[in-house]
PDB file of N, CA and C in Angstrom:
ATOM      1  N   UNK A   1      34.294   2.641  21.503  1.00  0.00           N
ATOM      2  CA  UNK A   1      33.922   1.374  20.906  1.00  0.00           C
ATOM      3  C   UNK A   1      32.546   0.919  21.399  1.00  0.00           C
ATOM      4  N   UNK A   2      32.493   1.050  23.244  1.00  0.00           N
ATOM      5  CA  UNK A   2      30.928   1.153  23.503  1.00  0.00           C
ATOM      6  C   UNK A   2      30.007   1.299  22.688  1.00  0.00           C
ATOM      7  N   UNK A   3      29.800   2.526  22.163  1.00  0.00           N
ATOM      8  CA  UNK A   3      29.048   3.417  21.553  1.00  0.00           C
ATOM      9  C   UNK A   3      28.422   2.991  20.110  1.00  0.00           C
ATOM     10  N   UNK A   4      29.464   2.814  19.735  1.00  0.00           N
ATOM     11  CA  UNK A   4      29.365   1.972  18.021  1.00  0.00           C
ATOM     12  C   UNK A   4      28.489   0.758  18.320  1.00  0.00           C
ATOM     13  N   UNK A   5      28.632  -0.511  19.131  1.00  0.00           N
ATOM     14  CA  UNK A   5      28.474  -1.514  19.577  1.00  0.00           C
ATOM     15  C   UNK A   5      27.104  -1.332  19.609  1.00  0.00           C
ATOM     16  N   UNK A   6      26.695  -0.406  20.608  1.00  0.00           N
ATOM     17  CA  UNK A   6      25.215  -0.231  21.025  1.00  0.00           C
ATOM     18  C   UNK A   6      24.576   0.242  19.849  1.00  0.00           C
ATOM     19  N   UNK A   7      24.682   1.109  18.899  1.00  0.00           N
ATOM     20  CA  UNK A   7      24.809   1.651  18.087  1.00  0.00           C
ATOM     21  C   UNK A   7      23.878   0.629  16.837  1.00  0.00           C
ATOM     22  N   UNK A   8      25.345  -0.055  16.617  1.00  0.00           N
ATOM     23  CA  UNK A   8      25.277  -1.015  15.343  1.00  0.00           C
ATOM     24  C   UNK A   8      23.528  -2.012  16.525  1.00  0.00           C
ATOM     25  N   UNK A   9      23.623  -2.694  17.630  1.00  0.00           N
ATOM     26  CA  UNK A   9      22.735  -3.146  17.843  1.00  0.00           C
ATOM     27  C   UNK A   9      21.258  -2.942  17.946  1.00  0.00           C
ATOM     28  N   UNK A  10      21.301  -1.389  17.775  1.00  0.00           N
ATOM     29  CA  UNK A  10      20.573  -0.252  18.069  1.00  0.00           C
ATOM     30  C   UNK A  10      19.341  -0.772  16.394  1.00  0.00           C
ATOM     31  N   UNK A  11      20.635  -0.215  15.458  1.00  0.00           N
ATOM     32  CA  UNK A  11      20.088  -0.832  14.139  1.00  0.00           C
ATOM     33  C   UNK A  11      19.719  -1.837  13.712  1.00  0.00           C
ATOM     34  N   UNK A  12      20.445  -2.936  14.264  1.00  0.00           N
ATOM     35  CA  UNK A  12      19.737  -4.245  13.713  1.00  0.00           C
ATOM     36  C   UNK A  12      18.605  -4.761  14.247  1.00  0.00           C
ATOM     37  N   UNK A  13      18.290  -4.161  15.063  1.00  0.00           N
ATOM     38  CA  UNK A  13      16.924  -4.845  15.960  1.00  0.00           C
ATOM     39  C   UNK A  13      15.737  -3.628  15.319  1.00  0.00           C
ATOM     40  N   UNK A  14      16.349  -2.526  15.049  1.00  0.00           N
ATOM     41  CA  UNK A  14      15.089  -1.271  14.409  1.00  0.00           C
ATOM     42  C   UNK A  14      14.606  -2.487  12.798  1.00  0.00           C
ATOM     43  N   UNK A  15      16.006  -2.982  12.380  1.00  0.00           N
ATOM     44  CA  UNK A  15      15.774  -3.600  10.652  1.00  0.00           C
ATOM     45  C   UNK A  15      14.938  -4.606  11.437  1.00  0.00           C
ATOM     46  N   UNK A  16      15.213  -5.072  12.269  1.00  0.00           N
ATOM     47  CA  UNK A  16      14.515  -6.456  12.601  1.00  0.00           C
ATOM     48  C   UNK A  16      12.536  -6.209  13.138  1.00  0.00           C
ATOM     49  N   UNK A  17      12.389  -5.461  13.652  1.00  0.00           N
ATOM     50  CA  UNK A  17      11.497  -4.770  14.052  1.00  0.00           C
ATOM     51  C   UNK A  17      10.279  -4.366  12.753  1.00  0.00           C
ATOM     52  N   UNK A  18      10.989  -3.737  11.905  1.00  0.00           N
ATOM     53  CA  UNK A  18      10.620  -3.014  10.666  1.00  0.00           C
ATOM     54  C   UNK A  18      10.084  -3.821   9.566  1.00  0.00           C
ATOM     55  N   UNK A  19      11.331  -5.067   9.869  1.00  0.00           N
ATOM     56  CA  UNK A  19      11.040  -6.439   8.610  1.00  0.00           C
ATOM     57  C   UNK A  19       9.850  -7.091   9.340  1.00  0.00           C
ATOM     58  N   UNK A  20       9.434  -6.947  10.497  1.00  0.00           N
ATOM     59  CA  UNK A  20       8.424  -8.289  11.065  1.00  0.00           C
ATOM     60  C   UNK A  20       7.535  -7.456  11.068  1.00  0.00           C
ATOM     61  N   UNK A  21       7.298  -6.126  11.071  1.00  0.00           N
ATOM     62  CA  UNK A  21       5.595  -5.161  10.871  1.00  0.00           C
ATOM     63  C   UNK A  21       5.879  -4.712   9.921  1.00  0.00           C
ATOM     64  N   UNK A  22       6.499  -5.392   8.635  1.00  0.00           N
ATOM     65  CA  UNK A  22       6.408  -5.205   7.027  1.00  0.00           C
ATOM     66  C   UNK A  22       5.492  -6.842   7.302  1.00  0.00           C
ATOM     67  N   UNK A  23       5.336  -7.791   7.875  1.00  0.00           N
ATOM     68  CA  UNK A  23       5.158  -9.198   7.761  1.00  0.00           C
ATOM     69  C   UNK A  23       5.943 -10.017   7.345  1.00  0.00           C
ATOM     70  N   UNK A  24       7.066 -10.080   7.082  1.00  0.00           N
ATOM     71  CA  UNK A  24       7.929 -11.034   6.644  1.00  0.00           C
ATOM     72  C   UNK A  24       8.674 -11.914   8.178  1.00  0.00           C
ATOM     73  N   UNK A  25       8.807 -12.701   7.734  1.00  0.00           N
ATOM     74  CA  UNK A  25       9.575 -13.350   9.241  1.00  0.00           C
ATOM     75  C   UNK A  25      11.343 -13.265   9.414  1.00  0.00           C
ATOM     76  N   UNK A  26      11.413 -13.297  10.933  1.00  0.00           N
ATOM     77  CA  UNK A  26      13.454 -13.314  10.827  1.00  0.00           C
ATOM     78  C   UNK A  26      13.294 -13.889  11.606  1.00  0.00           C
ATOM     79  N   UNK A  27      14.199 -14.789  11.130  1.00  0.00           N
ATOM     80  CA  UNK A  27      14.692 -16.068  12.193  1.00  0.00           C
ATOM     81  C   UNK A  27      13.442 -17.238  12.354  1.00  0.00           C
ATOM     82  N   UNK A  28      13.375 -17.339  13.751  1.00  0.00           N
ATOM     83  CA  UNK A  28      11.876 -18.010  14.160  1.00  0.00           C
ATOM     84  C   UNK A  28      10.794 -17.308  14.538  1.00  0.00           C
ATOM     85  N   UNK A  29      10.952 -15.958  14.389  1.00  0.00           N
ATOM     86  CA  UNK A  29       9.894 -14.978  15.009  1.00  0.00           C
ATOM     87  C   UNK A  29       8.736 -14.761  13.355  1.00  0.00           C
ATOM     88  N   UNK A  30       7.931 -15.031  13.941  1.00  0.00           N
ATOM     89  CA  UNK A  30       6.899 -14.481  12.670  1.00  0.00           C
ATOM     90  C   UNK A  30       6.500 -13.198  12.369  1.00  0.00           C
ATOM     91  N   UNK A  31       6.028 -13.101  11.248  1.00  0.00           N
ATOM     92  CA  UNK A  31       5.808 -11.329  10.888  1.00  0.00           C
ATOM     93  C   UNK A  31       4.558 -11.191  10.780  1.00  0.00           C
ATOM     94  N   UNK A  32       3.957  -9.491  11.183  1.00  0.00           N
ATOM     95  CA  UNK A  32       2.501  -9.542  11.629  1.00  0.00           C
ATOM     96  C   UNK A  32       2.268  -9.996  10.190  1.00  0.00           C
ATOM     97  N   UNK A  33       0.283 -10.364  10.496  1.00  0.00           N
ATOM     98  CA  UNK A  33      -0.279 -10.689   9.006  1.00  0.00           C
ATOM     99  C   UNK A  33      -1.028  -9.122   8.850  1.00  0.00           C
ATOM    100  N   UNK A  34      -1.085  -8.978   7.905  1.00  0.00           N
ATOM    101  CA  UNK A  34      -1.728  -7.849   7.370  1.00  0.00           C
ATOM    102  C   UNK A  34      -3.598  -7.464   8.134  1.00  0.00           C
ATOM    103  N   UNK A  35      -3.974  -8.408   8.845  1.00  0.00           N
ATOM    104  CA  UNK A  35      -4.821  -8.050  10.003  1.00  0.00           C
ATOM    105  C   UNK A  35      -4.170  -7.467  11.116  1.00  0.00           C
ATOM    106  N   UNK A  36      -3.108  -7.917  11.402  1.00  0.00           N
ATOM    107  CA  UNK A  36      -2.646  -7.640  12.545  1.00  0.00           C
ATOM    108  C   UNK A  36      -2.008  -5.622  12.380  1.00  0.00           C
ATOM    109  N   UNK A  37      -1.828  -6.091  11.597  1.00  0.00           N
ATOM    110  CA  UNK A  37      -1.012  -4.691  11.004  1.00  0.00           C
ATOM    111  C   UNK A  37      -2.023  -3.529  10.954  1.00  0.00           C
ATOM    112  N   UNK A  38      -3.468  -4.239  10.299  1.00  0.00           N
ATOM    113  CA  UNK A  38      -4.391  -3.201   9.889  1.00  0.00           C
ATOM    114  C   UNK A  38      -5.193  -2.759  11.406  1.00  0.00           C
ATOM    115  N   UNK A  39      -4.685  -3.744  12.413  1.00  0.00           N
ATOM    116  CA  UNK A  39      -5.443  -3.217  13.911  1.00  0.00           C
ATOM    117  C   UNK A  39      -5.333  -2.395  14.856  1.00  0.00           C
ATOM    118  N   UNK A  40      -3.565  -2.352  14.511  1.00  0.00           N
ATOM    119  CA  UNK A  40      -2.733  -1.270  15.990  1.00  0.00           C
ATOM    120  C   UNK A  40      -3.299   0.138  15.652  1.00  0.00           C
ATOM    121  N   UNK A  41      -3.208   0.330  16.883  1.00  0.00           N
ATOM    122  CA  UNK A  41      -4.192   1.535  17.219  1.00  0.00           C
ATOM    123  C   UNK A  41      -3.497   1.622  18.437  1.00  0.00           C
ATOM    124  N   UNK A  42      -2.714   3.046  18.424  1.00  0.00           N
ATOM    125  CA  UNK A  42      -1.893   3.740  19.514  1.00  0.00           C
ATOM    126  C   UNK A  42      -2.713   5.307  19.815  1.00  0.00           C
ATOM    127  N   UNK A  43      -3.910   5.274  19.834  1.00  0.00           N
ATOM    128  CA  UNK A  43      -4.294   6.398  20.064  1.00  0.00           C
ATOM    129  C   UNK A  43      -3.928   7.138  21.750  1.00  0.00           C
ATOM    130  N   UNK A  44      -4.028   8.013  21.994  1.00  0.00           N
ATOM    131  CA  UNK A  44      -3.905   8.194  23.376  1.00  0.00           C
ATOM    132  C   UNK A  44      -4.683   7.823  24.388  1.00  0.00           C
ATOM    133  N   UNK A  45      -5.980   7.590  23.834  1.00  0.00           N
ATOM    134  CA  UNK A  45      -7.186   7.581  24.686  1.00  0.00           C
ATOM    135  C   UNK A  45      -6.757   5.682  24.843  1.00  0.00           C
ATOM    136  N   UNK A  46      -6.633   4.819  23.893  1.00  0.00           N
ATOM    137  CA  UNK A  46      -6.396   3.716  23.838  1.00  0.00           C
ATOM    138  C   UNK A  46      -5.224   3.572  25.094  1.00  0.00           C
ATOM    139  N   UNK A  47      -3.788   4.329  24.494  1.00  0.00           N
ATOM    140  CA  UNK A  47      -2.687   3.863  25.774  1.00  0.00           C
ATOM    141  C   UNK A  47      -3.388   4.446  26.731  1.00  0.00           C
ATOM    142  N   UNK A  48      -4.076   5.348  27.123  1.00  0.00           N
ATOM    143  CA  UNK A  48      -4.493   5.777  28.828  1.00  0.00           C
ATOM    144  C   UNK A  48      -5.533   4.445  29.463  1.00  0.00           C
ATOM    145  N   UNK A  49      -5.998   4.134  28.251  1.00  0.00           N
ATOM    146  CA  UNK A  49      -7.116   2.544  29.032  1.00  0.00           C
ATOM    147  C   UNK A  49      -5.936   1.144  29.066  1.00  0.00           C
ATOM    148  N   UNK A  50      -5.455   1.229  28.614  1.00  0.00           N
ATOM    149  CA  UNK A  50      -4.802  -0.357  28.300  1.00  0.00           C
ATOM    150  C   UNK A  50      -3.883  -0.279  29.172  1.00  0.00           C
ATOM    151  N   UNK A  51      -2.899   1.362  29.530  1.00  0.00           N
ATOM    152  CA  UNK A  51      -1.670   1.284  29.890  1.00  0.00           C
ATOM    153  C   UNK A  51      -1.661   2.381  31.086  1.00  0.00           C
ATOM    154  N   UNK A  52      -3.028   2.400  32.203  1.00  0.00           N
ATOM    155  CA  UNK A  52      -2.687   3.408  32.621  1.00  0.00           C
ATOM    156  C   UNK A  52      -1.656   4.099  33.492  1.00  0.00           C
ATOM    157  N   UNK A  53      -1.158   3.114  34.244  1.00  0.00           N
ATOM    158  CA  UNK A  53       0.615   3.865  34.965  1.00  0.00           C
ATOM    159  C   UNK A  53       1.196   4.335  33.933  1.00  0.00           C
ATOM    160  N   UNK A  54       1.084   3.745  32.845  1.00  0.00           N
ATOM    161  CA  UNK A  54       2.474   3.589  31.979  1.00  0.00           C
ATOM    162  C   UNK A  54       1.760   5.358  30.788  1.00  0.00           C
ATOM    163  N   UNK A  55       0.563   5.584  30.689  1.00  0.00           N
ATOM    164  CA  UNK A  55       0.306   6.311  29.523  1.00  0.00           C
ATOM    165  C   UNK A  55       1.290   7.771  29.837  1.00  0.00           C
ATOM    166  N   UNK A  56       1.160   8.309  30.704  1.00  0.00           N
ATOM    167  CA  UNK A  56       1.923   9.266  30.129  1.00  0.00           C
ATOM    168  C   UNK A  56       3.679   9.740  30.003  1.00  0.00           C
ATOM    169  N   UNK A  57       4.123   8.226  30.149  1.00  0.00           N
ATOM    170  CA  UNK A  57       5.882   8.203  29.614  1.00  0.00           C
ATOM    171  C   UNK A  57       5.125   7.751  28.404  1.00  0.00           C
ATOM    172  N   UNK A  58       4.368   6.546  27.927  1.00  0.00           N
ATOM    173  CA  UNK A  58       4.318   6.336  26.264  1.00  0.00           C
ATOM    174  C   UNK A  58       4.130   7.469  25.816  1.00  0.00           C
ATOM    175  N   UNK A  59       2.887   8.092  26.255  1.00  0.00           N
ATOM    176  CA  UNK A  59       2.606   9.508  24.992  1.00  0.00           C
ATOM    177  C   UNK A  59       3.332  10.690  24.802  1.00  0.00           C
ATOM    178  N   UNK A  60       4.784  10.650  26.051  1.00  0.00           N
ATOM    179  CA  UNK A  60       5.428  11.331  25.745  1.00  0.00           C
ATOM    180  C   UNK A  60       7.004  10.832  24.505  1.00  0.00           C
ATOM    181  N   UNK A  61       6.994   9.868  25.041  1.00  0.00           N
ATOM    182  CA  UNK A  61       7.763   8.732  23.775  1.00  0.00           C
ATOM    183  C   UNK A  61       7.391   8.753  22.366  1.00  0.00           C
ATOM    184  N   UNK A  62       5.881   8.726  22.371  1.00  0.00           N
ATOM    185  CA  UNK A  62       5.203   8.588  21.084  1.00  0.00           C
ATOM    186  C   UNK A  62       5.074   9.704  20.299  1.00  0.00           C
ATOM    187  N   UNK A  63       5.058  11.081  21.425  1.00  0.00           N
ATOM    188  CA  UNK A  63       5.481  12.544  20.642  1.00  0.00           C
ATOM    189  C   UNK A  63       6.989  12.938  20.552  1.00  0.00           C
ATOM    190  N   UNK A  64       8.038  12.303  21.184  1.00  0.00           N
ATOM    191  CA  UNK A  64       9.117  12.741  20.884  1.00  0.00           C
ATOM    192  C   UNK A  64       9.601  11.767  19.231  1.00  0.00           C
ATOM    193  N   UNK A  65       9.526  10.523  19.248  1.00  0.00           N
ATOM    194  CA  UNK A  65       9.802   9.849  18.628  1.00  0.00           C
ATOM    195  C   UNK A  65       8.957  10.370  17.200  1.00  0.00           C
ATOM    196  N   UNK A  66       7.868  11.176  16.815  1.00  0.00           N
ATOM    197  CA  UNK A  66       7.280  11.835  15.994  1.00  0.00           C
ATOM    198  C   UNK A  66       8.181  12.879  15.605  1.00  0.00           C
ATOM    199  N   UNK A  67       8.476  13.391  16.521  1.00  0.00           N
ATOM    200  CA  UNK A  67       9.007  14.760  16.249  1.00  0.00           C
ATOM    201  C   UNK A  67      10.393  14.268  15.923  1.00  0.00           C
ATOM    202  N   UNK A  68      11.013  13.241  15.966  1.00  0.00           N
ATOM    203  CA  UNK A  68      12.424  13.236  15.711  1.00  0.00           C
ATOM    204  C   UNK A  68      12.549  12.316  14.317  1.00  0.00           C
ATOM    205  N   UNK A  69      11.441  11.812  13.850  1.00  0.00           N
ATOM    206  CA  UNK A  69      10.878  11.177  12.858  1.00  0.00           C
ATOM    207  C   UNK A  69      10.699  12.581  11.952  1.00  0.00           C
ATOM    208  N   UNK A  70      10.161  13.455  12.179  1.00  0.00           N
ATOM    209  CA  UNK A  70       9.370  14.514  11.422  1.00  0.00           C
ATOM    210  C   UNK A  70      11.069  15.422  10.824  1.00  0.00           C
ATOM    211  N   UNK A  71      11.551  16.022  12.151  1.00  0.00           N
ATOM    212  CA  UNK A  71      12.925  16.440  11.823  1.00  0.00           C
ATOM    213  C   UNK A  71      14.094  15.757  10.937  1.00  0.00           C
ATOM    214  N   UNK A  72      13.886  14.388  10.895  1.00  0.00           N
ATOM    215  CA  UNK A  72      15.106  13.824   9.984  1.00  0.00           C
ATOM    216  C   UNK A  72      14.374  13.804   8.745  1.00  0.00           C
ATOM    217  N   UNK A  73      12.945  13.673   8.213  1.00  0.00           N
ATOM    218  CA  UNK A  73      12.445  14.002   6.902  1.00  0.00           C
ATOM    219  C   UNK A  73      12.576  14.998   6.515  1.00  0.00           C
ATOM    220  N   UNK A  74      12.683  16.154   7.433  1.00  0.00           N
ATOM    221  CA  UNK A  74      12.824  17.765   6.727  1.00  0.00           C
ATOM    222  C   UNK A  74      14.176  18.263   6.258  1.00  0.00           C
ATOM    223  N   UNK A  75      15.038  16.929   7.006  1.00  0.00           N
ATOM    224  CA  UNK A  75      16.858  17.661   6.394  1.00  0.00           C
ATOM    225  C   UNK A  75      17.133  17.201   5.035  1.00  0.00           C
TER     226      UNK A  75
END
C-alpha cells in the first residue's frame, strides 16, 4: 500500500510540476511566464558554475533522467 501511496504522490506533483512550466497556475502557486520558460538553461557548464558541490550528482540525474525519458519513447 506504501508503494502505491508514494506512487500516486509521485504523479501528482510530476502533473503539478508540468502544469506550472506549461504556465498555467495550481492552487496559489503561479505558472512560469513564457520568459521565464524561454530562459532555463541547464547546460553543464551552467550547473558546474551555479551549482558547484552539487554539479556532478545533477549531471548525473540529468543524464539518467534523459535516458529513461528516451527509453519509455522507444517502447
Amino acid at each position: 500500500m506504501y508503494k502505491g501511496l508514494v506512487s500516486a504522490y509521485e504523479n501528482i506533483n510530476e502533473a503539478k510540476a508540468q502544469t506550472l512550466a506549461n504556465g498555467n497556475n495550481v492552487n496559489n502557486e503561479k505558472g512560469l511566464s513564457k520568459t521565464q520558460r524561454d530562459s532555463i538553461n541547464l547546460s553543464p557548464e551552467i550547473i558546474s558554475k551555479e551549482y558547484p558541490v552539487l554539479a556532478s550528482s545533477l549531471n548525473n540525474l540529468i543524464k539518467n533522467v534523459e535516458k529513461n525519458v528516451s527509453d519509455d519513447l522507444s517502447k
